[in-house]
Protein backbone atom coordinates (compact mmCIF):
# COMPACT_ATOMS: atom_id res chain seq x y z
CA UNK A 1 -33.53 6.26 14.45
CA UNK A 2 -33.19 5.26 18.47
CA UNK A 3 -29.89 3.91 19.93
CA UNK A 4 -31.69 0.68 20.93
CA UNK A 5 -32.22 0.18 16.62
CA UNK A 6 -29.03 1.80 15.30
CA UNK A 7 -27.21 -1.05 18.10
CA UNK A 8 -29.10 -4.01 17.18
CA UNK A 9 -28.06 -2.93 13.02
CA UNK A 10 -24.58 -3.08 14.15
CA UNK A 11 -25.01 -6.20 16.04
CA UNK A 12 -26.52 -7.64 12.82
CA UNK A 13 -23.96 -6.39 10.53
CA UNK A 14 -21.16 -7.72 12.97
CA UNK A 15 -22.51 -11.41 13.28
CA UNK A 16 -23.00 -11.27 9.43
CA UNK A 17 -19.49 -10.37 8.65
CA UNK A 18 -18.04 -12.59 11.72
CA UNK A 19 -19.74 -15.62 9.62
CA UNK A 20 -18.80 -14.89 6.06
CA UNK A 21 -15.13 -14.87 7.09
CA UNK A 22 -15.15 -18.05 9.12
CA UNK A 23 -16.88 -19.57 6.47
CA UNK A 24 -16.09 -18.21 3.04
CA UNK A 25 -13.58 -15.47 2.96
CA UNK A 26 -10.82 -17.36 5.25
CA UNK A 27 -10.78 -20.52 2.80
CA UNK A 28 -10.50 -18.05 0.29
CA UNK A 29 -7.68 -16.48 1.29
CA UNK A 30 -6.05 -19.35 2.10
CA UNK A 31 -6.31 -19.93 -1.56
CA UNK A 32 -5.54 -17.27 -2.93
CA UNK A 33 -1.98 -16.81 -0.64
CA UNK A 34 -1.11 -20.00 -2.06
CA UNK A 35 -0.83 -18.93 -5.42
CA UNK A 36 2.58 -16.54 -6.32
CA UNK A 37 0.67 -13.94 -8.18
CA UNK A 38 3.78 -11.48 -8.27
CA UNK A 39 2.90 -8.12 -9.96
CA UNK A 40 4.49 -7.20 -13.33
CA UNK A 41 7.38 -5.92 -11.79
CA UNK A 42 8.53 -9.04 -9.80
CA UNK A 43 7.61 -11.11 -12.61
CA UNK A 44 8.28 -9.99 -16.39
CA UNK A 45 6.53 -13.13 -17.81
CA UNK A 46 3.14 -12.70 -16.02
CA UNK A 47 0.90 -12.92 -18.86
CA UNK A 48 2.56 -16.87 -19.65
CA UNK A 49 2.75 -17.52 -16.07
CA UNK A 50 -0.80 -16.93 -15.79
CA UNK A 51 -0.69 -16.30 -11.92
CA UNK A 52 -2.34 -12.75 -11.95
CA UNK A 53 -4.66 -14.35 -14.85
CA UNK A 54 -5.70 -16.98 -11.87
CA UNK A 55 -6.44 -15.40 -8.41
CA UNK A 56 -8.36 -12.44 -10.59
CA UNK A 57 -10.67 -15.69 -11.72
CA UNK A 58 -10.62 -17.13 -9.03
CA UNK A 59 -11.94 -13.93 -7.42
CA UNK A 60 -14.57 -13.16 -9.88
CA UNK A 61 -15.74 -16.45 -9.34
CA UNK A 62 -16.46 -16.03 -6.19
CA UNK A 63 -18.43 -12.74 -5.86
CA UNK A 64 -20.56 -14.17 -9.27
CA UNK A 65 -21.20 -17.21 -7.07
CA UNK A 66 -22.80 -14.89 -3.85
CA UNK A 67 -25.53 -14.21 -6.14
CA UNK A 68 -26.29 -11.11 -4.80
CA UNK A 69 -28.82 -9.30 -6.28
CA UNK A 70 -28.63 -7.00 -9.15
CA UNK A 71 -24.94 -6.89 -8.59
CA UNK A 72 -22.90 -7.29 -12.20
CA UNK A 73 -19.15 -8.05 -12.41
CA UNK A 74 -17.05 -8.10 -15.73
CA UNK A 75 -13.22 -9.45 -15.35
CA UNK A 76 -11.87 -5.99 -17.86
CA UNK A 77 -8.88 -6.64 -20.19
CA UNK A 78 -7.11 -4.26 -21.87
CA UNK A 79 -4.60 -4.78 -24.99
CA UNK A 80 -0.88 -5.49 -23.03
CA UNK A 81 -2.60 -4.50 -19.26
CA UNK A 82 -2.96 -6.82 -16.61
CA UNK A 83 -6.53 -7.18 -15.74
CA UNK A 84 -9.18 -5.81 -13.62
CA UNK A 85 -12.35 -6.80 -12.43
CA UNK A 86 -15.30 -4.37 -12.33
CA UNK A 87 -18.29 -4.81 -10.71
CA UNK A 88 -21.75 -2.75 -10.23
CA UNK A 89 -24.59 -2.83 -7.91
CA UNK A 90 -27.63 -0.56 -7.95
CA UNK A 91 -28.76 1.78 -4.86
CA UNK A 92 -31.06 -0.54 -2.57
CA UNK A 93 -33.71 1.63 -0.56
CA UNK A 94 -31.49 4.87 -0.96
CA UNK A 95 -32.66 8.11 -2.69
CA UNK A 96 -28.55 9.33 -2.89
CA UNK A 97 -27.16 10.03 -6.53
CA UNK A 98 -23.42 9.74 -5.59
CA UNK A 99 -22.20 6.22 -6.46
CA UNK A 100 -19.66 4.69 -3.64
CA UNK A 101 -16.65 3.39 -5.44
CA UNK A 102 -14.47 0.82 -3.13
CA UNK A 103 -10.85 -0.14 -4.25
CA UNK A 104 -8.67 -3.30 -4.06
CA UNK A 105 -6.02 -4.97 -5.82
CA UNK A 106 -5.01 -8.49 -6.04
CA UNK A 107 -1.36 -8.58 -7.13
CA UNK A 108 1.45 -9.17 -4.62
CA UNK A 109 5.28 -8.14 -3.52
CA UNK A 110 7.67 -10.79 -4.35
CA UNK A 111 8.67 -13.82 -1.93
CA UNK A 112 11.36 -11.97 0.54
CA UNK A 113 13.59 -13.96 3.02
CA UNK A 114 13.68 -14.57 6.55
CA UNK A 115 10.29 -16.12 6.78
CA UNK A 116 10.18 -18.19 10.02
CA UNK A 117 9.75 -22.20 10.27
CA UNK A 118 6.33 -23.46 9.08
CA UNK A 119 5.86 -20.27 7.31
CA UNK A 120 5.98 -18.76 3.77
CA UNK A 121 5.24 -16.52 1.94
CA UNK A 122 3.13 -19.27 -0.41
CA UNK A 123 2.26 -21.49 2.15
CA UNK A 124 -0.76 -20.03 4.19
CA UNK A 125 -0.92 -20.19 7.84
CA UNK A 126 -4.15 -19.84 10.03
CA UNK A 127 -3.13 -19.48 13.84
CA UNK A 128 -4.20 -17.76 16.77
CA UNK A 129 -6.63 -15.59 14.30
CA UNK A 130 -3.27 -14.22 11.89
CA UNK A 131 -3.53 -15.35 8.22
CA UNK A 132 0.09 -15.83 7.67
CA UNK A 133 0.99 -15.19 3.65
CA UNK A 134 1.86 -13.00 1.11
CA UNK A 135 -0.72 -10.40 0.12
CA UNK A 136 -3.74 -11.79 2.17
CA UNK A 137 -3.11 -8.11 3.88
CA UNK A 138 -2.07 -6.56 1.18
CA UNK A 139 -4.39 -6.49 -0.47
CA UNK A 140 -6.41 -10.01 -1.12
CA UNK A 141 -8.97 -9.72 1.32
CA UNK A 142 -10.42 -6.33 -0.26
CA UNK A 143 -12.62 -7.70 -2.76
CA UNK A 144 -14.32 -10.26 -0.35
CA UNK A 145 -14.19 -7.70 2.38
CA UNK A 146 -16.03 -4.94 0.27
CA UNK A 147 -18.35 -7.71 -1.05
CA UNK A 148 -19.47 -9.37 2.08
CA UNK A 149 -19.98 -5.59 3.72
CA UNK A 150 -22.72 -5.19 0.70
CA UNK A 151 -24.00 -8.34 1.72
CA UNK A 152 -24.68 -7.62 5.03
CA UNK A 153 -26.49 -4.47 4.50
CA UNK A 154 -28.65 -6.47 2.19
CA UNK A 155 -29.55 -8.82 4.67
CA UNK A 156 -30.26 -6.63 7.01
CA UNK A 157 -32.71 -4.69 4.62
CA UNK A 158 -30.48 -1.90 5.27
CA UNK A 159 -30.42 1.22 2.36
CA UNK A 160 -27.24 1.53 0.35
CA UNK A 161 -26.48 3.84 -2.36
CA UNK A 162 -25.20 2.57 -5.79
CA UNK A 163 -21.70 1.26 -5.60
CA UNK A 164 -18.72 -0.15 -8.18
CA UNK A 165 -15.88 -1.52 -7.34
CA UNK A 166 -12.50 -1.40 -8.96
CA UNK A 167 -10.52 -4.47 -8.50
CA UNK A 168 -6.93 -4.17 -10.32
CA UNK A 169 -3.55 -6.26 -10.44
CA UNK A 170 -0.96 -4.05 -11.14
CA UNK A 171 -0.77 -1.64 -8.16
CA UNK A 172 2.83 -2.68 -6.19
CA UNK A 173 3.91 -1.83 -9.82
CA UNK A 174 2.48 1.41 -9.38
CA UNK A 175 -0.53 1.14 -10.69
CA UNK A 176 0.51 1.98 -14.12
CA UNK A 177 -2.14 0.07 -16.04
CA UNK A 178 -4.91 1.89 -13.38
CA UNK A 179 -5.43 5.17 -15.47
CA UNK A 180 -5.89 3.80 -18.99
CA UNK A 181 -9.08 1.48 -16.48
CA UNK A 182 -10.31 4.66 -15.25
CA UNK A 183 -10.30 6.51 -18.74
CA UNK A 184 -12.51 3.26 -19.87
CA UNK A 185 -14.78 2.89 -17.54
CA UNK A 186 -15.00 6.30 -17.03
CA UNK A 187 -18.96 6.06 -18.41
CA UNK A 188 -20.06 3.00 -16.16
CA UNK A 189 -18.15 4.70 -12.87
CA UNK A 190 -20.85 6.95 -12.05
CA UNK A 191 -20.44 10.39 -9.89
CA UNK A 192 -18.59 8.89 -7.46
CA UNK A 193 -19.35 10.60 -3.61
CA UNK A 194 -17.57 8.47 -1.66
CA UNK A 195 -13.87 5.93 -1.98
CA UNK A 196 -13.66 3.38 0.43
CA UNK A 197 -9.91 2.20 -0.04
CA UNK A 198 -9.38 -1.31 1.62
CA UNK A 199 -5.03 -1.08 0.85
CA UNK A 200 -3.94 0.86 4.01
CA UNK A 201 -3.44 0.31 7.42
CA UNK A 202 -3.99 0.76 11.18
CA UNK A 203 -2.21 2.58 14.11
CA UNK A 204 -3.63 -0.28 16.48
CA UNK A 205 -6.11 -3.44 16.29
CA UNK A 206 -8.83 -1.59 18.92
CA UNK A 207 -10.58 1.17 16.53
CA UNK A 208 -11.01 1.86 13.21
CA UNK A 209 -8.51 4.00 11.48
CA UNK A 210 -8.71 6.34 8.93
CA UNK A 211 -5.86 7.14 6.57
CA UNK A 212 -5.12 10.96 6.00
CA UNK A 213 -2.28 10.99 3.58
CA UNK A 214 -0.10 8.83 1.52
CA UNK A 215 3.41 9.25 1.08
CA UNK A 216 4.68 9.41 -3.13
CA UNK A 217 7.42 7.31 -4.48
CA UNK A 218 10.05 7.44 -6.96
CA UNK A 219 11.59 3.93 -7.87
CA UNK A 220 14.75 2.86 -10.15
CA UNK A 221 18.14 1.82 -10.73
CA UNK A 222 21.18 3.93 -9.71
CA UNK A 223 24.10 2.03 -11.64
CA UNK A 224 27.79 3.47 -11.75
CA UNK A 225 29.93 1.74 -14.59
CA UNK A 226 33.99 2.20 -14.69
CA UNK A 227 35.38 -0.77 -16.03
CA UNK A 228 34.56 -2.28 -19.12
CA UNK A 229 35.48 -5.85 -17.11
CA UNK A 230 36.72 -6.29 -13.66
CA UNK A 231 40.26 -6.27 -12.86
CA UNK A 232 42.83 -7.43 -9.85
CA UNK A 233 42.28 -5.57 -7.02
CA UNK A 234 45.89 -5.86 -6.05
CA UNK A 235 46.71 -4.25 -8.90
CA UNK A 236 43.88 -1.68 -9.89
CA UNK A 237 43.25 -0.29 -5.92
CA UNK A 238 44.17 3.29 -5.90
CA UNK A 239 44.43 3.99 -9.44
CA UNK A 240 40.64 2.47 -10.51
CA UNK A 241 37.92 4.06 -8.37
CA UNK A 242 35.99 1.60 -7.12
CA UNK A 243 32.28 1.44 -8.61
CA UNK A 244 30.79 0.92 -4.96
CA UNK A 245 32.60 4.33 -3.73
CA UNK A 246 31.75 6.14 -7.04
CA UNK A 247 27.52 5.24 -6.28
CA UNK A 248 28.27 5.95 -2.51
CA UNK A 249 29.84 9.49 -3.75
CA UNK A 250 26.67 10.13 -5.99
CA UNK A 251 24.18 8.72 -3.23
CA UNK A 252 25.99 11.86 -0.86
CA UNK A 253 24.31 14.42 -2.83
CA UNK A 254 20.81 12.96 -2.15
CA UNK A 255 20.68 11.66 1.69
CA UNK A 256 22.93 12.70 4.50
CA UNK A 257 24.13 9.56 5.68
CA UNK A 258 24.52 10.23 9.46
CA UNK A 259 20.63 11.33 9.92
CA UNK A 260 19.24 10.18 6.46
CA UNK A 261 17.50 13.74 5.77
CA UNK A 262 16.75 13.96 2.37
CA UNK A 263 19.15 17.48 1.21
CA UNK A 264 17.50 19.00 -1.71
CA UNK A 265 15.17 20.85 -1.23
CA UNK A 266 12.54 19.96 -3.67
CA UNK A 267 11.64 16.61 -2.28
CA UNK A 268 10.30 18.31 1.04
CA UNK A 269 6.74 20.62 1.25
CA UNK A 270 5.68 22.04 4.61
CA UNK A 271 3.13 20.27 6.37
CA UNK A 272 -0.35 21.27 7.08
CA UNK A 273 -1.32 22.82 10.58
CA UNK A 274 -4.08 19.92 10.78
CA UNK A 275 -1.89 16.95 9.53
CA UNK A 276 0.14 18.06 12.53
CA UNK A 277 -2.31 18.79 14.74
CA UNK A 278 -3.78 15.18 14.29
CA UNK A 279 -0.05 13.46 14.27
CA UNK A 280 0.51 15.07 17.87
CA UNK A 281 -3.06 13.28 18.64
CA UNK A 282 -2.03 9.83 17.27
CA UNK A 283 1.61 10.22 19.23
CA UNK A 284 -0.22 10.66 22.37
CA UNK A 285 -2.10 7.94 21.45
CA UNK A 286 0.10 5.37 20.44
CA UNK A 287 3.09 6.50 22.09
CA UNK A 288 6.19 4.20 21.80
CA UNK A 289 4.98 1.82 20.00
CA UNK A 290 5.10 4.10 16.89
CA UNK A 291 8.29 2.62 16.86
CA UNK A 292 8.89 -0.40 19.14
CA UNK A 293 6.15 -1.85 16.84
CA UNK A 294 9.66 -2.92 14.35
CA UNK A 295 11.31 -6.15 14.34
CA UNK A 296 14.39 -4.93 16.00
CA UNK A 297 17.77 -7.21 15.91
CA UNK A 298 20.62 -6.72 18.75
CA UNK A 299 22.65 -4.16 18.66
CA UNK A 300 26.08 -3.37 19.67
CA UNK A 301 25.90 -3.96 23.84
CA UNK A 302 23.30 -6.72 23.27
CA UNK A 303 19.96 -4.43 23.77
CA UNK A 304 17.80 -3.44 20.36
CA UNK A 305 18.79 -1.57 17.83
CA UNK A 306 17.41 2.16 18.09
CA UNK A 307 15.11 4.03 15.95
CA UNK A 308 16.20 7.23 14.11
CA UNK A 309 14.35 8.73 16.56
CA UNK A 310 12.33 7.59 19.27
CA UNK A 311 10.00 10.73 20.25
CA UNK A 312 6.52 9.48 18.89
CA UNK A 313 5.41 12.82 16.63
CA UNK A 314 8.78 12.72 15.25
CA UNK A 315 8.53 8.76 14.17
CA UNK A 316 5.48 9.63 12.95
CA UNK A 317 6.02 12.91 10.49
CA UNK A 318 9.19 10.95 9.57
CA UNK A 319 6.93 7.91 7.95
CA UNK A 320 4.34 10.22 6.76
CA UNK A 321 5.41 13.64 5.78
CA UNK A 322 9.14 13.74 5.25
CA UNK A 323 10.78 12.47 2.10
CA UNK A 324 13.43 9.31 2.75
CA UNK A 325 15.60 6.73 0.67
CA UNK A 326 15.85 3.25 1.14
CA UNK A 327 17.86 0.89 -1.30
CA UNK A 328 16.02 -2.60 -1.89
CA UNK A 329 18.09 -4.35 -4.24
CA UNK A 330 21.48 -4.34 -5.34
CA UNK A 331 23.70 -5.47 -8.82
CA UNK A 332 26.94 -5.96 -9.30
CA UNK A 333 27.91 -7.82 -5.74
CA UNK A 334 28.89 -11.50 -6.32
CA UNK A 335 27.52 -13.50 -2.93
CA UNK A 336 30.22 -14.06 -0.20
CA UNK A 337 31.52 -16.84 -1.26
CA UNK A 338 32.20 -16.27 -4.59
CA UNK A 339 33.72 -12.66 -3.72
CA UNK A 340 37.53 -12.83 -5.09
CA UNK A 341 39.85 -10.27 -5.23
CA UNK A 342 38.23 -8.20 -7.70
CA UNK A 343 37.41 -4.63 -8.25
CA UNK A 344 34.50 -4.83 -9.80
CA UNK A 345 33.69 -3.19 -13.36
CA UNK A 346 29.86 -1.96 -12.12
CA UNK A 347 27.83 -2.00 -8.80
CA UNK A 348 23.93 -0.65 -9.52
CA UNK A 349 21.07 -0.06 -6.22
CA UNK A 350 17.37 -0.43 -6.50
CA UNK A 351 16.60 3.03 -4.94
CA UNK A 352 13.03 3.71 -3.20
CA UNK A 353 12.49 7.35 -2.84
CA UNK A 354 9.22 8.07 -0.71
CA UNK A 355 8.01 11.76 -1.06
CA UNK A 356 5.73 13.85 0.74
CA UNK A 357 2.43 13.87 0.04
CA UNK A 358 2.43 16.96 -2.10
CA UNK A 359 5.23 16.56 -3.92
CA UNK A 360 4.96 15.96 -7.70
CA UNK A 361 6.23 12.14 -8.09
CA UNK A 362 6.85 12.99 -12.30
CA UNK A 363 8.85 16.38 -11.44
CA UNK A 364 10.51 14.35 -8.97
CA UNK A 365 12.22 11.74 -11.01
CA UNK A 366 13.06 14.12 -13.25
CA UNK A 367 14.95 15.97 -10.35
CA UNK A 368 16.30 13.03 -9.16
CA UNK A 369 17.66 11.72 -12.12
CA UNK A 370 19.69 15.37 -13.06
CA UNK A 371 20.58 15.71 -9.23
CA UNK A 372 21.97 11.54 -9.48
CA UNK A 373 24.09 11.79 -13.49
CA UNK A 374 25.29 15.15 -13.64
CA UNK A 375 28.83 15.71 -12.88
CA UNK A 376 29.91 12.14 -12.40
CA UNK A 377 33.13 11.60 -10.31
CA UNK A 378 36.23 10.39 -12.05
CA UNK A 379 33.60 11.05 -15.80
CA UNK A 380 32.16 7.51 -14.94
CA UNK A 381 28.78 6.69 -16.73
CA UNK A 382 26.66 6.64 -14.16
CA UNK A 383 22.71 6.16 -15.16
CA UNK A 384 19.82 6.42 -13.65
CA UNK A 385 16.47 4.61 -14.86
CA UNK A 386 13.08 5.67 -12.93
CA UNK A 387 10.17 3.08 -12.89
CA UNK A 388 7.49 3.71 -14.86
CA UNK A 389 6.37 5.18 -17.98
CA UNK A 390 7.54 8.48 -19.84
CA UNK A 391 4.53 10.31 -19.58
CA UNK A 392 4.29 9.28 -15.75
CA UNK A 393 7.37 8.44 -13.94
CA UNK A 394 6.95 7.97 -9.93
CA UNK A 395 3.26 7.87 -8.23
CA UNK A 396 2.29 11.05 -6.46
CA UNK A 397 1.11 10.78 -2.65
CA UNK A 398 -2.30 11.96 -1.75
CA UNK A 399 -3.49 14.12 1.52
CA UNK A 400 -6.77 13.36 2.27
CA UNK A 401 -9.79 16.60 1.51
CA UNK A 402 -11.38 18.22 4.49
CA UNK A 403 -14.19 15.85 5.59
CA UNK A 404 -17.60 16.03 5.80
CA UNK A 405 -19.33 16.42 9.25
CA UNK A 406 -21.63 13.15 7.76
CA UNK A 407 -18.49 10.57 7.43
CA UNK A 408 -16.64 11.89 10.42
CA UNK A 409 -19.61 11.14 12.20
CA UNK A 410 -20.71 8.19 10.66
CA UNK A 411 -16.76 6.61 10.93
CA UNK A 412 -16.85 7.78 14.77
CA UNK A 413 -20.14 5.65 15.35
CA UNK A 414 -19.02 2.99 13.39
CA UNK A 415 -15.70 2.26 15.28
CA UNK A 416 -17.45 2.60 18.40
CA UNK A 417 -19.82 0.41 17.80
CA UNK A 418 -17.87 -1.98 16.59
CA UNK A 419 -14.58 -1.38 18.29
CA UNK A 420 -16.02 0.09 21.47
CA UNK A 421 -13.32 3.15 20.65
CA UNK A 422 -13.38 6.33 18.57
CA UNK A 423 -11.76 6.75 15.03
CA UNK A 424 -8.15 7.01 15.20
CA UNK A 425 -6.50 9.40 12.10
CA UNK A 426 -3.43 8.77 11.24
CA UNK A 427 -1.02 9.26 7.74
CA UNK A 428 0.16 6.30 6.32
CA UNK A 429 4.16 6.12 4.84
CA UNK A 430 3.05 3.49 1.93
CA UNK A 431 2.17 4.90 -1.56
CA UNK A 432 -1.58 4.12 -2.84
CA UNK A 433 -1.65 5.69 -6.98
CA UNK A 434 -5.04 5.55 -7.33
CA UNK A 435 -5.85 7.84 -4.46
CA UNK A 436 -4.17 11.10 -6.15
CA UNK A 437 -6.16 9.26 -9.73
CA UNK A 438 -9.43 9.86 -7.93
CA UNK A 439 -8.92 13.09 -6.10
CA UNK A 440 -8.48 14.69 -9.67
CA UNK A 441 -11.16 12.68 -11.49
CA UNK A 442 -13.78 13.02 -8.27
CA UNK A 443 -12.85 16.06 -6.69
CA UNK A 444 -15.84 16.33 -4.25
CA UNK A 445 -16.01 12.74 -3.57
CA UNK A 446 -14.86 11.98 0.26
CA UNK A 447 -12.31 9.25 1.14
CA UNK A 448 -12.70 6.43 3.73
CA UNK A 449 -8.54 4.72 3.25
CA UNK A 450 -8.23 1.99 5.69
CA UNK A 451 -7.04 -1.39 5.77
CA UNK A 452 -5.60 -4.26 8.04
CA UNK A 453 -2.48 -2.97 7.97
CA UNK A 454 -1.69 -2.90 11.82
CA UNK A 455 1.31 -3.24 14.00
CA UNK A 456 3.64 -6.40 13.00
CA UNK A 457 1.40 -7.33 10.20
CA UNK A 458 5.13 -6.95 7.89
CA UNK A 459 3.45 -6.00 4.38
CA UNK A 460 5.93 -7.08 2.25
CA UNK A 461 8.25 -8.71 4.26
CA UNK A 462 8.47 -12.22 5.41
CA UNK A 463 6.23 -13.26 8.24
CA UNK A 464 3.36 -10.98 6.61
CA UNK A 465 -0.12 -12.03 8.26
CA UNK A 466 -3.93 -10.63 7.90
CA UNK A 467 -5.26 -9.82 11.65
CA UNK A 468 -8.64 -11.47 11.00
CA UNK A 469 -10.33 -10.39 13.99
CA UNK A 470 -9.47 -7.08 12.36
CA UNK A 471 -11.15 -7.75 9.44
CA UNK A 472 -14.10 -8.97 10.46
CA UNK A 473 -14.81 -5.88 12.38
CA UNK A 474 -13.51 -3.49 8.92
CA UNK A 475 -16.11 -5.23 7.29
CA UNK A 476 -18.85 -4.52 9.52
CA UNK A 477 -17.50 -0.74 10.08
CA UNK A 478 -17.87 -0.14 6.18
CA UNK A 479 -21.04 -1.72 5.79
CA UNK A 480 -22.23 0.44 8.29
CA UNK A 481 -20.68 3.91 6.79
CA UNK A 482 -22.16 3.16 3.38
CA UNK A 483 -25.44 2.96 4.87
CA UNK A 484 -25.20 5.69 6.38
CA UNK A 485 -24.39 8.07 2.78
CA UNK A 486 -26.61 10.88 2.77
């Protein structure tokens, strides 16, 4: 094919996409933000709320109503799972055998605080070309993205091979209803040759940006218990260890607090030549913004608070290949102004432990919770409960297989022809379960992980927005890759 063709199918593709989200995926969204569809860890009542129930109709709805040829869609509901929609559409004009599978989910993080005026995270907001909202990012958009990409290569009369796509709304729970899915559909999936993940994000909004690696995670609740009731502190300070200082204690065996490394051992793996090879490229790339990117408050002399570290391959190993607790949630802590004089009987954290990519998530809880009970100070119970289910505690992180000469070069062309600049690779710190799912299941399939995901964009956090002019062009990248499967 000449340059003069393969330019005017990427002009075709773009104006295609361009349209379908000024007309039909925006007012979607805008929907679809406006409806609290927590996942089943925010919200223990989903099934009677009916919220995930909803936006996975409402979604279904809308890619029965494109019409588009041959394509088949069936809203899949498991006995006590949240549900999933599944859809197929035959190879068009391509002789390939490998079946593209492309990934979304439509369940969001809960509300957060600190949303400016005029925004929330319910209320969508379309200004200046940012979808302001919860989960329009992350992930909403997928499903109409992935769609309207299919679309426009029919339109265009453009070959594609056959694709599915797996739709779910359980993944910021960790995807734990995702396997039993796969195991069922496991006859209609197909030999799957290619992923296109639409759930990550970008180093920048000029190029497309492929995701190399995904961080693991273990979650759960740290609680330390001493009292059976609280007590004066007045009286009880210095004899009663306090609960707080107790977890603190505990917490000292996991994380040194002055740099935040992670100490055991176990939770780190040495990183691959390449991975670092490609971070140095990114650094040099994006430079400080790696980390100026943050919503920084004041700090002590009235200038922004600093990063951990501010060289930019440091920032961005730290976020992608090194192991590091945050605590999201806390138990125990009456609000300010109803804190008496009390020593408390119990104080419990929400822990967040991100791994490296090849670190075991399941042999990591199980670490985690010996390292975090054993030898208690002062014999207090202290417990701690991992998310998830026996059999699977924790979701494993994923580093992306070698890839093939045909998607490198078919991503390169695609960004610069629709972003007038080269692929950018780059490892993402966010946790994706199905990716590690599908490297087992599909180990020769390759993986395209990208997403909207860029700079300020606040995934769960307030202020969270969709970079649309992003999108459009995501849309119109993928399209393009899937036509070009060999």
């Amino acid at each position: 094919m000449n340059a003069p063709t393969r330019q005017a199918e990427a002009a075709a593709l773009a104006a295609y996409a361009e349209r379908a989200w000024d007309e039909r995926i925006v007012p979607a969204l805008v929907d679809y933000i406006a409806v609290p569809a927590k996942s089943p860890m925010f919200d223990a009542d989903w099934a009677r709320h009916g919220y995930l129930d909803r936006v996975v109709r409402d979604a279904a709805a809308w890619v029965e109503a494109r019409k588009l040829p041959g394509l088949r869609l069936d809203v899949v509901r498991l006995e006590g799972r949240t549900p999933l929609i599944f859809f197929e559409l035959p190879a068009s004009g391509s002789a390939s055998a490998d079946t593209v599978l492309l990934y979304g989910h439509l369940d969001k993080q809960p509300e957060f605080s600190g949303w400016r005026p005029g925004l929330g995270p319910w209320t969508p907001k379309y200004e200046g070309g940012l979808l302001y909202g919860r989960g329009g990012a992350d992930d909403g958009y997928a499903v109409y993205a992935a769609i309207t990409a299919l679309e426009a290569l029919q339109a265009q009369g453009l070959p594609h091979p056959r694709c599915v796509g797996l739709i779910e709304s359980c993944e910021e729970s960790g995807s734990g209803d995702l396997p039993a899915y796969i195991e069922a559909l496991k006859p209609r999936l197909g030999q799957v040759g290619l992923v296109v993940c639409l759930d990550s994000g970008a180093g920048n909004y000029d190029q497309l940006w492929l995701t190399t690696s995904l961080r693991g995670m273990v979650s759960g609740v740290l609680k330390v218990e001493i009292l059976s009731e609280g007590v004066h502190s007045g009286d009880s300070s210095g004899v009663v260890p306090s609960s707080f200082r107790i977890l603190r204690h505990v917490l000292d065996r996991l994380e040194d607090s002055a740099s935040g490394r992670l100490l055991p051992p176990f939770f780190h793996c040495e990183i691959p030549a390449s991975r670092l090879a490609q971070t140095e490229a990114t650094a040099a790339l994006l430079k400080d913004e790696v980390w100026k990117r943050f919503p920084w408050a004041c700090g002590a002399d009235g200038g922004p608070t600093l990063p951990t570290t501010t060289d930019p391959v440091q920032a961005l190993l730290n976020r992608t290949w090194r192991p590091t607790l945050s605590v999201t949630g806390a138990d125990g802590l009456p609000e300010l102004g109803n804190a008496g004089n009390v020593l408390r009987p119990s104080t419990a954290f929400k822990l967040s432990l991100r791994l490296p990519p090849l670190v075991d998530a399941h042999q990591a809880s199980v670490k985690l919770k010996s390292l975090l009970e054993e030898h208690a100070p002062y014999n207090a119970k202290v417990t701690f409960h991992a998310d998830g289910r026996a059999g699977a505690l924790g979701a494993t992180g994923w580093n992306a297989p070698e890839l093939a000469p045909w998607l490198e070069q078919a991503m390169n062309a695609a960004s610069n022809a629709h972003f007038g600049a080269p692929v950018g690779y780059i490892g993402q710190g966010g946790t994706i379960p199905l990716m590690s799912l599908l490297q087992q299941g599909f180990p020769r399939a390759q993986m395209m992980v990208c997403g909207v995901l860029g700079p300020k964009s606040n995934a769960h956090g307030p202020n969270e927005f969709l970079h649309v002019p992003y999108g459009k062009k995501l849309t119109a990248a993928v399209a393009q890759v899937i036509a070009a499967c060999p």
